[in-house]
C-alpha atoms as a PDB file:
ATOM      1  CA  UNK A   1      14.529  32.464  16.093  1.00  0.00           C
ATOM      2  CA  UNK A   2      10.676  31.663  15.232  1.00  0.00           C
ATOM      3  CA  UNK A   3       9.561  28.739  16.992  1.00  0.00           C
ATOM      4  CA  UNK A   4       6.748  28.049  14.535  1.00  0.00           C
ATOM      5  CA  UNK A   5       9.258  28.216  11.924  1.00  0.00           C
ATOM      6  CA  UNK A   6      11.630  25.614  13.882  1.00  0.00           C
ATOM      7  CA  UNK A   7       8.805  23.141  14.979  1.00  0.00           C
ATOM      8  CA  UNK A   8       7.556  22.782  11.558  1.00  0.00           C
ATOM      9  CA  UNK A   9      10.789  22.186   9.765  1.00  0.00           C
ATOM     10  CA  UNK A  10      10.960  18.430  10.345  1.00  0.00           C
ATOM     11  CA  UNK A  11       7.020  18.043   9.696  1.00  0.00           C
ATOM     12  CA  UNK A  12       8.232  20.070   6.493  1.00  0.00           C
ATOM     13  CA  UNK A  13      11.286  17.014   6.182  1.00  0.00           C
ATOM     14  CA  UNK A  14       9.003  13.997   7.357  1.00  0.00           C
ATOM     15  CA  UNK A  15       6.990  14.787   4.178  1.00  0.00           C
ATOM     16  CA  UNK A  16       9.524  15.231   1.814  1.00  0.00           C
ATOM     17  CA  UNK A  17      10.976  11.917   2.997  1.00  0.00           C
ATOM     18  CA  UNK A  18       7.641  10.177   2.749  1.00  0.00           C
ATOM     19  CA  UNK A  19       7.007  11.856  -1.075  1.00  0.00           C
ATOM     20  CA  UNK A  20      10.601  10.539  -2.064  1.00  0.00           C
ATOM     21  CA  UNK A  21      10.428   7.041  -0.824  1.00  0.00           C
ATOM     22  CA  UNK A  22       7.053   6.099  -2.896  1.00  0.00           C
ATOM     23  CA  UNK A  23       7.634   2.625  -3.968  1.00  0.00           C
ATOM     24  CA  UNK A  24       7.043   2.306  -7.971  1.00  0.00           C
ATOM     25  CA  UNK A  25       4.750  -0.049  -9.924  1.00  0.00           C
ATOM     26  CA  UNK A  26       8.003  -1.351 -11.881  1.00  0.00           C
ATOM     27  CA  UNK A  27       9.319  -2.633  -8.363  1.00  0.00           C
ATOM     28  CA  UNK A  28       5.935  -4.340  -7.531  1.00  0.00           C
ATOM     29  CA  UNK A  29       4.038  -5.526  -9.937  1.00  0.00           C
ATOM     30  CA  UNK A  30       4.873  -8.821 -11.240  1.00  0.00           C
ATOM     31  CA  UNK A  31       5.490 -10.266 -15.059  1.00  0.00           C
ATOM     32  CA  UNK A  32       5.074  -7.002 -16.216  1.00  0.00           C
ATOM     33  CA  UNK A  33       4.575  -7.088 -20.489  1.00  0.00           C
ATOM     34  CA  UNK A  34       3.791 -10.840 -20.092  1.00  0.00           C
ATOM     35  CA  UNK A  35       2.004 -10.234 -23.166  1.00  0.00           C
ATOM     36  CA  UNK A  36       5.473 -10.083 -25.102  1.00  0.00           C
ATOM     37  CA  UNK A  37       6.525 -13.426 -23.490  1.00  0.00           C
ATOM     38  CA  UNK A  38       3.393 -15.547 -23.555  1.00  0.00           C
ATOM     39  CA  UNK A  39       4.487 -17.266 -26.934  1.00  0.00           C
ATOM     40  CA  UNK A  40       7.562 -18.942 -25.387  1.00  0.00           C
ATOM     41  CA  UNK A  41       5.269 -20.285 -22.302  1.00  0.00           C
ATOM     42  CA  UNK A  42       4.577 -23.887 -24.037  1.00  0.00           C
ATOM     43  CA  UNK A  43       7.979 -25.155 -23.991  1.00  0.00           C
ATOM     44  CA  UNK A  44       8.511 -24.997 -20.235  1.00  0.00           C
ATOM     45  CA  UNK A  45       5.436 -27.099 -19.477  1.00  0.00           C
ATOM     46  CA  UNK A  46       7.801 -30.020 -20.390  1.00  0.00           C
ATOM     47  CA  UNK A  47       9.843 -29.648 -17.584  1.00  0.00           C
ATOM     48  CA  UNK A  48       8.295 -32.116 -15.370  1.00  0.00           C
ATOM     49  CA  UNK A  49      10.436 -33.398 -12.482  1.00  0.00           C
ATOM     50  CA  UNK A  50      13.447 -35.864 -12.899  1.00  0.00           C
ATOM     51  CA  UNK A  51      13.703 -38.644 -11.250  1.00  0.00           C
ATOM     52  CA  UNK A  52      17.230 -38.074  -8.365  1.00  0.00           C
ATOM     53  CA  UNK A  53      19.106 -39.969  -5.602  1.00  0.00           C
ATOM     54  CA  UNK A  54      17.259 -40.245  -2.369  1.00  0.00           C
ATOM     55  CA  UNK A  55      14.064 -40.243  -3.711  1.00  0.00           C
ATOM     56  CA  UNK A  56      10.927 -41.905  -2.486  1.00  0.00           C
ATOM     57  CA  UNK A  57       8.925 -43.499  -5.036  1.00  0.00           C
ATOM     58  CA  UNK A  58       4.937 -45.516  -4.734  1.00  0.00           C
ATOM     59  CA  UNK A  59       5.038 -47.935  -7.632  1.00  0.00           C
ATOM     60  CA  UNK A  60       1.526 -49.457  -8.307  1.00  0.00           C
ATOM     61  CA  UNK A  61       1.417 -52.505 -10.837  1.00  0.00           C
ATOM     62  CA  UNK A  62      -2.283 -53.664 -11.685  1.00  0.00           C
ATOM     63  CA  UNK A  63      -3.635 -55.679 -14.692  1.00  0.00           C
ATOM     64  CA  UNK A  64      -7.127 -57.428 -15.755  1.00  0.00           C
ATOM     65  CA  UNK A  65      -5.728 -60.434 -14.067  1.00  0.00           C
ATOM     66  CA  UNK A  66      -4.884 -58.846 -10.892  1.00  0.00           C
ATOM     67  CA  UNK A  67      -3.325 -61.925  -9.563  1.00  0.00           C
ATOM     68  CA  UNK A  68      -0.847 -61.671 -12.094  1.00  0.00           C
ATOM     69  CA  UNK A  69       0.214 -58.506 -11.249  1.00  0.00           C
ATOM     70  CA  UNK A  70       0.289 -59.466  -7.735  1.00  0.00           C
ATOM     71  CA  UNK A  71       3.709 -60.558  -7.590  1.00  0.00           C
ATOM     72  CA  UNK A  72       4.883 -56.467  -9.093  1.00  0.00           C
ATOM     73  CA  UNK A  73       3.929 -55.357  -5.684  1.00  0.00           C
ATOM     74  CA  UNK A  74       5.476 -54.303  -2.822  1.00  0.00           C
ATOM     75  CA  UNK A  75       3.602 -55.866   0.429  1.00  0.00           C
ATOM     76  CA  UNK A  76       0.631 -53.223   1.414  1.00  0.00           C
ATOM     77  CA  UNK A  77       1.439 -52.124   5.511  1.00  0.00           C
ATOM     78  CA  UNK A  78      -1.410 -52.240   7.373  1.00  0.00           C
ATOM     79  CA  UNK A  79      -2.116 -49.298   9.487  1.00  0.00           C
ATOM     80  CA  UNK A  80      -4.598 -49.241  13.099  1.00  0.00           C
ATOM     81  CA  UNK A  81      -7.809 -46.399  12.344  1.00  0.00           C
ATOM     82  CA  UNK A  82      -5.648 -43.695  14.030  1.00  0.00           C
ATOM     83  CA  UNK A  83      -2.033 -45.265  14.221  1.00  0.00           C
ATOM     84  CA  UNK A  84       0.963 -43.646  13.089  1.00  0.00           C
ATOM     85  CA  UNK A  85       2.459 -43.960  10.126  1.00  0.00           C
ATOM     86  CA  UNK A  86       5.073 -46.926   9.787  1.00  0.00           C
ATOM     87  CA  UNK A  87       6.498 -45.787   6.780  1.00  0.00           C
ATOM     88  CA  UNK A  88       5.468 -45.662   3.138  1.00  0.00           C
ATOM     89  CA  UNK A  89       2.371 -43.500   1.770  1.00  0.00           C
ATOM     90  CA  UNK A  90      -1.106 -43.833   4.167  1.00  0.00           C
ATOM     91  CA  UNK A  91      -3.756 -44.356   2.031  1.00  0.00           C
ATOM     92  CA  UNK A  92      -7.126 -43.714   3.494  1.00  0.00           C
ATOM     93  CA  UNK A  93      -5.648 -43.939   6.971  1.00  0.00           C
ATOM     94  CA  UNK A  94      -6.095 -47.662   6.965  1.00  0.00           C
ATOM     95  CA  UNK A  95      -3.202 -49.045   4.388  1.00  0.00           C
ATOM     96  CA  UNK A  96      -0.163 -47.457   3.176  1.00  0.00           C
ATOM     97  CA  UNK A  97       2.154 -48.524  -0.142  1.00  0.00           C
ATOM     98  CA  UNK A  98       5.617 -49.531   0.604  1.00  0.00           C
ATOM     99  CA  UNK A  99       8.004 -46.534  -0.954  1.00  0.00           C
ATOM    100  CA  UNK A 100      11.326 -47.302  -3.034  1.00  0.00           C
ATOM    101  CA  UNK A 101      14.196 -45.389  -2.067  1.00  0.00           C
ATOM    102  CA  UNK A 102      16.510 -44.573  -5.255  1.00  0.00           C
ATOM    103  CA  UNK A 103      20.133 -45.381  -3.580  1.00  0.00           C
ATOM    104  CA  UNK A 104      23.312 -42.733  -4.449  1.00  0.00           C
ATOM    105  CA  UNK A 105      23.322 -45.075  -8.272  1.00  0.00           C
ATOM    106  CA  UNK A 106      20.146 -43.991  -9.177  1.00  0.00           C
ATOM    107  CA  UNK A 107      18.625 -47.221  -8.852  1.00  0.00           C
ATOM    108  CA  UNK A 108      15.859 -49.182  -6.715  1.00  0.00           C
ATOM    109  CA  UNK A 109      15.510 -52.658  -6.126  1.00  0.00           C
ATOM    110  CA  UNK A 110      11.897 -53.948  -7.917  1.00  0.00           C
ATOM    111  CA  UNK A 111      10.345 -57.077  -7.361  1.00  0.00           C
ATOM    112  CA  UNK A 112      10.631 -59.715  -9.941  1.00  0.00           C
ATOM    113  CA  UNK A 113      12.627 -57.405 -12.476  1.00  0.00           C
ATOM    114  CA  UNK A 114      14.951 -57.026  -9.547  1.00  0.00           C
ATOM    115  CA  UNK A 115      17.533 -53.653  -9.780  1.00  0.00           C
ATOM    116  CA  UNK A 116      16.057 -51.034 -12.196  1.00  0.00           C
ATOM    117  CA  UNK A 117      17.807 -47.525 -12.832  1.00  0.00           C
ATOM    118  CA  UNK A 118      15.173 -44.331 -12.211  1.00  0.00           C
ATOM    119  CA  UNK A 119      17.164 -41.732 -12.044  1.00  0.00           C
ATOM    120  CA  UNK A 120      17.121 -38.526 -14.667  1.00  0.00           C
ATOM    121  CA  UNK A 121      13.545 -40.438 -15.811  1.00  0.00           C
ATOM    122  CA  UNK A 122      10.772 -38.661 -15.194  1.00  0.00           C
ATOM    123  CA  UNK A 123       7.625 -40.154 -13.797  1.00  0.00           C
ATOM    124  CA  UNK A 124       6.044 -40.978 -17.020  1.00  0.00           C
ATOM    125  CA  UNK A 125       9.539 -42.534 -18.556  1.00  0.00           C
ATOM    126  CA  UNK A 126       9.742 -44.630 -15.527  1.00  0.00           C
ATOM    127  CA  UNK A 127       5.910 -45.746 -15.822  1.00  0.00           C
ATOM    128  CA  UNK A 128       6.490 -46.727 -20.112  1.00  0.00           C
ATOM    129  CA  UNK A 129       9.543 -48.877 -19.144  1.00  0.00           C
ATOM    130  CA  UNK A 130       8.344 -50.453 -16.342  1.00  0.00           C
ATOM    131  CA  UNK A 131       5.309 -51.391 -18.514  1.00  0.00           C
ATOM    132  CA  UNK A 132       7.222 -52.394 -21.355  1.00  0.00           C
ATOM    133  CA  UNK A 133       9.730 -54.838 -19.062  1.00  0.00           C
ATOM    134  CA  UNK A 134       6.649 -56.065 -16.580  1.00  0.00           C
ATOM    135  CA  UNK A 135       4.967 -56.596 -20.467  1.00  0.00           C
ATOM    136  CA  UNK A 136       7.185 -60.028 -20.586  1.00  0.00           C
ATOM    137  CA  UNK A 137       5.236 -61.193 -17.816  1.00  0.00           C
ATOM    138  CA  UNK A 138       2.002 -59.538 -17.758  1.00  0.00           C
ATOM    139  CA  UNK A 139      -0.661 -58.776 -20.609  1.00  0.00           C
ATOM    140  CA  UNK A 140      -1.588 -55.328 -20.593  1.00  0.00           C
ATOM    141  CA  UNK A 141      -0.215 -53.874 -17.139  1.00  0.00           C
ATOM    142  CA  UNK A 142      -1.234 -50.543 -16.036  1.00  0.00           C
ATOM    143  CA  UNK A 143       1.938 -49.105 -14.179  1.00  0.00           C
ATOM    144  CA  UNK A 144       1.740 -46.030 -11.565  1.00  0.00           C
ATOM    145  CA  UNK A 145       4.390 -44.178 -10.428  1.00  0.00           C
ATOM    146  CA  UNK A 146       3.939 -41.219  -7.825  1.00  0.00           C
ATOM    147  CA  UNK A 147       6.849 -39.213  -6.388  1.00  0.00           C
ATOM    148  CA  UNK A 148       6.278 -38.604  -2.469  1.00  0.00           C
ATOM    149  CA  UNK A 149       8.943 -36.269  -0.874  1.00  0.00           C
ATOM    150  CA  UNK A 150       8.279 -33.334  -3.104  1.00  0.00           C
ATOM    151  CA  UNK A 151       8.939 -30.640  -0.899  1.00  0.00           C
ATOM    152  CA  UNK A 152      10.325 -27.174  -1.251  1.00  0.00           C
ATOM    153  CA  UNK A 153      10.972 -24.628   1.528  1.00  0.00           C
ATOM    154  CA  UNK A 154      10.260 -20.433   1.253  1.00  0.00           C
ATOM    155  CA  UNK A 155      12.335 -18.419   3.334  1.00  0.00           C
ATOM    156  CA  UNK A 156      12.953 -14.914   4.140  1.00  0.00           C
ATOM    157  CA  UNK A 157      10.603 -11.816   3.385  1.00  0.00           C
ATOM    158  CA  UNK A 158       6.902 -13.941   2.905  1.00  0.00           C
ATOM    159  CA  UNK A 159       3.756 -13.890   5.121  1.00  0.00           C
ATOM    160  CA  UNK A 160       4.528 -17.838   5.880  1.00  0.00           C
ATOM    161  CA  UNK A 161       8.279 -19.391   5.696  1.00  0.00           C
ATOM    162  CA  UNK A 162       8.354 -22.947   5.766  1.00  0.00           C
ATOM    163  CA  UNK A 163       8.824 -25.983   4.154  1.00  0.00           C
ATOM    164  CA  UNK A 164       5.936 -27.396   2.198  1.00  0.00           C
ATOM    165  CA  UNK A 165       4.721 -30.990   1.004  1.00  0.00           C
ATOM    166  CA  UNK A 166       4.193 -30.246  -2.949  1.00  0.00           C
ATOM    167  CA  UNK A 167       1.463 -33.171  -4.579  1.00  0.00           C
ATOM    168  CA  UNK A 168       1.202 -31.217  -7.535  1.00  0.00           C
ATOM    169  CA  UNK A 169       3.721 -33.156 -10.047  1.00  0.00           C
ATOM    170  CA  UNK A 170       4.081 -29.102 -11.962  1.00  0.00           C
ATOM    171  CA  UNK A 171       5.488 -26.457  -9.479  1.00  0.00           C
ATOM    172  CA  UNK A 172       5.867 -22.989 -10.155  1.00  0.00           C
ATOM    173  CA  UNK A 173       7.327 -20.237  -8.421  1.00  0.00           C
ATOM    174  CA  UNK A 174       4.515 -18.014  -8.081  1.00  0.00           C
ATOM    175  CA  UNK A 175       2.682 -20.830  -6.647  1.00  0.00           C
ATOM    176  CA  UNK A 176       5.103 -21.932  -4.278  1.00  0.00           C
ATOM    177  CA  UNK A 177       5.071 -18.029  -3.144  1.00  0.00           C
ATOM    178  CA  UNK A 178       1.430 -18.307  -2.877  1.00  0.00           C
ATOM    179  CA  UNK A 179       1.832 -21.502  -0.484  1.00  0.00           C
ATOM    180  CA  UNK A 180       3.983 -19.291   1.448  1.00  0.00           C
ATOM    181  CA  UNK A 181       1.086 -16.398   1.758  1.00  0.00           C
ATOM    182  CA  UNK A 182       3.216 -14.111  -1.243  1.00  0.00           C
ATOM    183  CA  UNK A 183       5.901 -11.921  -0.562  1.00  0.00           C
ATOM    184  CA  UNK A 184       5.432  -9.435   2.332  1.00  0.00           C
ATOM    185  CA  UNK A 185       5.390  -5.387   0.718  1.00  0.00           C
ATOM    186  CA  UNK A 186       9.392  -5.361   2.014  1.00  0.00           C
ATOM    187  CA  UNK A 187      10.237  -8.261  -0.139  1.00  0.00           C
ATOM    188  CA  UNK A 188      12.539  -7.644  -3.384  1.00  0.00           C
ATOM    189  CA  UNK A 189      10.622  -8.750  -5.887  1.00  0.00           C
ATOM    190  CA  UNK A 190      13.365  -8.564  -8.555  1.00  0.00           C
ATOM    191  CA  UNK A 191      16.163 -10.713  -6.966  1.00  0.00           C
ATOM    192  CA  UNK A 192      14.453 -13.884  -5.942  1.00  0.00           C
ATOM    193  CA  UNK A 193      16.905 -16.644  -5.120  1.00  0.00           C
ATOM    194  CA  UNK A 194      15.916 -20.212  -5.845  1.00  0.00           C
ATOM    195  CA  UNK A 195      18.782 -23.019  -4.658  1.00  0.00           C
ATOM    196  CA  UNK A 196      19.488 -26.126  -6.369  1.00  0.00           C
ATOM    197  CA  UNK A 197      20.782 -29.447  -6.238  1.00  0.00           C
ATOM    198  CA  UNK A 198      21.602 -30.844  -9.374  1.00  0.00           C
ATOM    199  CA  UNK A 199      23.914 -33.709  -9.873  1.00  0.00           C
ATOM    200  CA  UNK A 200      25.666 -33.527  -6.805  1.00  0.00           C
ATOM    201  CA  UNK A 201      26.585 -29.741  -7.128  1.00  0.00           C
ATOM    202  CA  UNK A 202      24.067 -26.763  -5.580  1.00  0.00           C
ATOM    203  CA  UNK A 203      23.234 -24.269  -8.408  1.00  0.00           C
ATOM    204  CA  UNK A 204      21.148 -21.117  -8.294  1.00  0.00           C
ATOM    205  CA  UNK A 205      19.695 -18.471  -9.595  1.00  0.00           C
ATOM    206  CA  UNK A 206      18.533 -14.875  -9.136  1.00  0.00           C
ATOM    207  CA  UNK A 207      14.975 -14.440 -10.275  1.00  0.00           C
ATOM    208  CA  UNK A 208      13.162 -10.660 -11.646  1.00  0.00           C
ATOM    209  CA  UNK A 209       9.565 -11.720 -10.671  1.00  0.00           C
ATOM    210  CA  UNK A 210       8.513  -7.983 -12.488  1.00  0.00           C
ATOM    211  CA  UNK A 211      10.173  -8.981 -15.717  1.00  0.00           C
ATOM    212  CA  UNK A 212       7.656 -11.051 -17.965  1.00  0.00           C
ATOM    213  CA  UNK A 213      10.686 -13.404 -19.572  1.00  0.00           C
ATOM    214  CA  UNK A 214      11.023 -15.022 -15.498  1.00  0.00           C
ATOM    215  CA  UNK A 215       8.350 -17.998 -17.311  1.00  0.00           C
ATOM    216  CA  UNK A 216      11.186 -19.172 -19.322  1.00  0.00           C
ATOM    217  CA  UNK A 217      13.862 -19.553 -16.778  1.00  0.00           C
ATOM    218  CA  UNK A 218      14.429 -23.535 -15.903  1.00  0.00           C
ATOM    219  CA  UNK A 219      14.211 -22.315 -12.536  1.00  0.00           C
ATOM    220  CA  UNK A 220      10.789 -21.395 -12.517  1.00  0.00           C
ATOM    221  CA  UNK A 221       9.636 -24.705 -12.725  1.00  0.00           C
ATOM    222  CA  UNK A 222      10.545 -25.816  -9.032  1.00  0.00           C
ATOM    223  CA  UNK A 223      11.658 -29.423  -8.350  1.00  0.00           C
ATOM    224  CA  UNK A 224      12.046 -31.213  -5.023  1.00  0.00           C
ATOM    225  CA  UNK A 225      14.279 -29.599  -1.905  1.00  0.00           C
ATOM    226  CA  UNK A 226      14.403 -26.463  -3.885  1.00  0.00           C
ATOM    227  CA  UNK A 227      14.727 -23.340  -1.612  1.00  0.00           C
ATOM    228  CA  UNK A 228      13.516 -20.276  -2.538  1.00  0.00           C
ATOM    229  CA  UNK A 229      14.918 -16.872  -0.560  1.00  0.00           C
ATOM    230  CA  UNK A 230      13.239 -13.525  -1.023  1.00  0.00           C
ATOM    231  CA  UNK A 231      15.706 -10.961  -0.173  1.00  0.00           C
ATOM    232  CA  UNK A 232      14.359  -8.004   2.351  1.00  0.00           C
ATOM    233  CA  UNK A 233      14.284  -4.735   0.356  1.00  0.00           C
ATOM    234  CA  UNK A 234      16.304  -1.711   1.245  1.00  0.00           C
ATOM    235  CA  UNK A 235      13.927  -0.130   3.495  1.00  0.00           C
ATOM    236  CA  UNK A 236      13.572  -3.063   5.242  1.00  0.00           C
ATOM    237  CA  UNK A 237      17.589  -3.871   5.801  1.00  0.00           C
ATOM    238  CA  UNK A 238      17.797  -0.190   6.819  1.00  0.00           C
ATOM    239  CA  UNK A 239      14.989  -0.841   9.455  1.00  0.00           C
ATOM    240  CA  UNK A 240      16.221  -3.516  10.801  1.00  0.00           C
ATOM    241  CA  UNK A 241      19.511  -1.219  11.608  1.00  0.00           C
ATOM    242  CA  UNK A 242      17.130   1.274  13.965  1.00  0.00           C
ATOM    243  CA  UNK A 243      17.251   1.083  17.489  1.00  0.00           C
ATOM    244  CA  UNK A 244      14.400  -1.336  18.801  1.00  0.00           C
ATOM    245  CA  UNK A 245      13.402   1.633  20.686  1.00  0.00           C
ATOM    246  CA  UNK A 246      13.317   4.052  18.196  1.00  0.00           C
ATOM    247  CA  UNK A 247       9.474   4.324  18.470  1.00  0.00           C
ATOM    248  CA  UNK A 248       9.335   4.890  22.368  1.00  0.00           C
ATOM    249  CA  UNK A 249      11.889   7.772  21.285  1.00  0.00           C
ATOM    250  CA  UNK A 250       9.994   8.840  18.630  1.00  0.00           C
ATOM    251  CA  UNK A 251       6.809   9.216  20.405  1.00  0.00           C
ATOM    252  CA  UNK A 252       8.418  11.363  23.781  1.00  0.00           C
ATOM    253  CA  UNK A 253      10.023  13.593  20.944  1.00  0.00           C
ATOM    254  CA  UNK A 254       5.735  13.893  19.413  1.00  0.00           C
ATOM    255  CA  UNK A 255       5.010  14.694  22.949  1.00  0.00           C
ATOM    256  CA  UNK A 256       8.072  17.315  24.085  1.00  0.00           C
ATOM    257  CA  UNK A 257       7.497  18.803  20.579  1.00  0.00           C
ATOM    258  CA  UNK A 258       3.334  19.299  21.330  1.00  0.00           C
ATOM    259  CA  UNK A 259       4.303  20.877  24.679  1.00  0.00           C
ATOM    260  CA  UNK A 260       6.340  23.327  23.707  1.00  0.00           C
ATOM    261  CA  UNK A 261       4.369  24.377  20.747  1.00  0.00           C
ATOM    262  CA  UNK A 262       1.428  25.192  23.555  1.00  0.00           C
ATOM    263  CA  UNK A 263       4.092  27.013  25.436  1.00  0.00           C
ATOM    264  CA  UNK A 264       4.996  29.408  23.313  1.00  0.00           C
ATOM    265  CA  UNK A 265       1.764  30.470  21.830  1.00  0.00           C
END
C-alpha cells in the first residue's frame, strides 16, 4: 500500500470535516430582518417593572416646606467615612435611606399613611398615589420611589456568568448579555432561556436572539431575579464528551505520523 497515499488520507478527512462544520450567518448573527419588526418596538417600552413580594423599595417624600414633609420619611442611618453598610441604600458613603420591604401581601408599612399596597404598581403608579394620599397632608409633595434589588443573573455559555446589580429601571436582554461580556462563539444563540417568577409560579421562555420578532416577546424586557441560560451549542456538548487528554493524544499521533513520513522517503 502507498504510504503517501495512507498518511494523507486523514489530512484529506481533517479538511473535509473543517469545510462541513462552517458555522452560518443565520446561526450567529442576531435580530436578523429587524427592519420588518421595528414598527412593533414602541409598545414594549411600556413594560417597566412591577412592583412584587420581597421587594426593597427607597421612598423619598420632599415638599417646599420641607418640614412638612419631614414626618413622610423614614429616619436617614448614618454611616462612618468607610463603615459598612447597616442596611438600606448608602448614599454618598456617608448616609443611607431606610428601604421598605413589600411583605408576602404586597404591602409595606408607610409612615403616617400607615399600610399601603405596592405590589403589581409600577414605580411611577406607586409615586402618583403616594402623592395624591400624602396630598391630604402636604401641598405640592414631590414623591420618589427607586427599586434597589434589581438583579438578574447570566449563566452558562457567556464570557462572564454572574449575577448583576441592574440600576437601569429598563432591562433588556441584549444588554444584560452585554453585562455578562456576550455570548461566547459556542453559545446557541437561538434557544436562550430566560426564568421567571411571576405570581408565585416560575415561567419561562425559549428565546431566537437571530430572529428580529425576539423585541416583542414580554420576556425581553428583563425584571428582577430573572435568570437567563445560554445553552452550549452542539459542538460544544460534543467537546465536552472528548477525553481531557485528547490533545496530548492528538499531538504524539502529529509526531509518530511526521516520523514515519521521513522514514519512508
Amino acid at each position: 500500500m502507498n504510504l503517501n497515499i495512507l498518511f494523507k488520507a486523514p489530512f484529506a478527512a481533517l479538511l473535509l470535516l473543517l469545510i462541513t462544520s462552517c458555522v452560518s450567518r443565520k446561526e450567529i448573527v442576531y435580530f436578523q430582518g429587524l427592519e420588518k419588526a421595528e414598527a412593533k418596538i414602541d409598545q414594549n417600552q411600556n413594560n417597566s417593572l412591577k412592583i412584587k413580594h420581597n421587594d426593597l423599595l427607597t421612598i423619598s417624600v420632599s415638599a417646599p416646606e420641607q418640614e412638612a414633609a419631614m414626618p413622610f420619611n423614614l429616619p436617614v442611618i448614618g454611616v462612618p467615612q468607610g463603615g459598612s453598610e447597616l442596611g438600606g441604600l448608602s448614599v454618598n458613603g456617608r448616609q443611607q435611606l431606610q428601604t421598605y420591604l413589600v411583605d408576602s401581601d404586597g404591602n409595606i408599612e408607610f409612615p403616617v399613611l400607615g399600610t399601603v399596597n405596592v405590589a403589581g404598581l409600577n414605580r411611577q403608579d406607586l409615586s402618583a398615589k403616594l402623592k395624591t394620599e400624602i396630598s391630604e397632608y402636604v401641598q405640592d409633595p414631590i414623591v420618589n420611589v427607586r427599586l434597589v434589588n434589581f438583579q438578574v443573573s447570566v449563566l452558562g455559555e457567556v464570557l462572564r456568568p454572574g449575577t448583576f446589580d441592574i440600576r437601569d429601571e429598563y432591562l433588556s436582554l441584549p444588554k444584560a448579555l452585554g453585562f455578562a461580556g456576550d455570548l461566547t462563539i459556542y453559545g446557541r444563540r437561538d434557544n436562550v432561556l430566560v426564568m421567571r417568577e411571576q405570581n408565585g409560579k416560575k415561567i419561562h421562555e425559549y428565546l431566537d436572539l437571530t430572529n428580529p420578532n425576539v423585541i416583542n416577546s414580554p420576556f425581553y424586557y428583563l425584571q428582577q431575579n430573572d435568570v437567563v441560560y445560554v445553552e452550549p451549542n452542539g459542538a460544544q456538548m460534543q467537546s465536552a464528551s472528548y477525553n481531557r487528554n485528547a490533545g496530548v493524544y492528538i499531538s504524539i499521533a502529529s509526531v509518530l505520523i511526521s516520523l514515519a513520513v521521513l522514514i519512508t522517503n
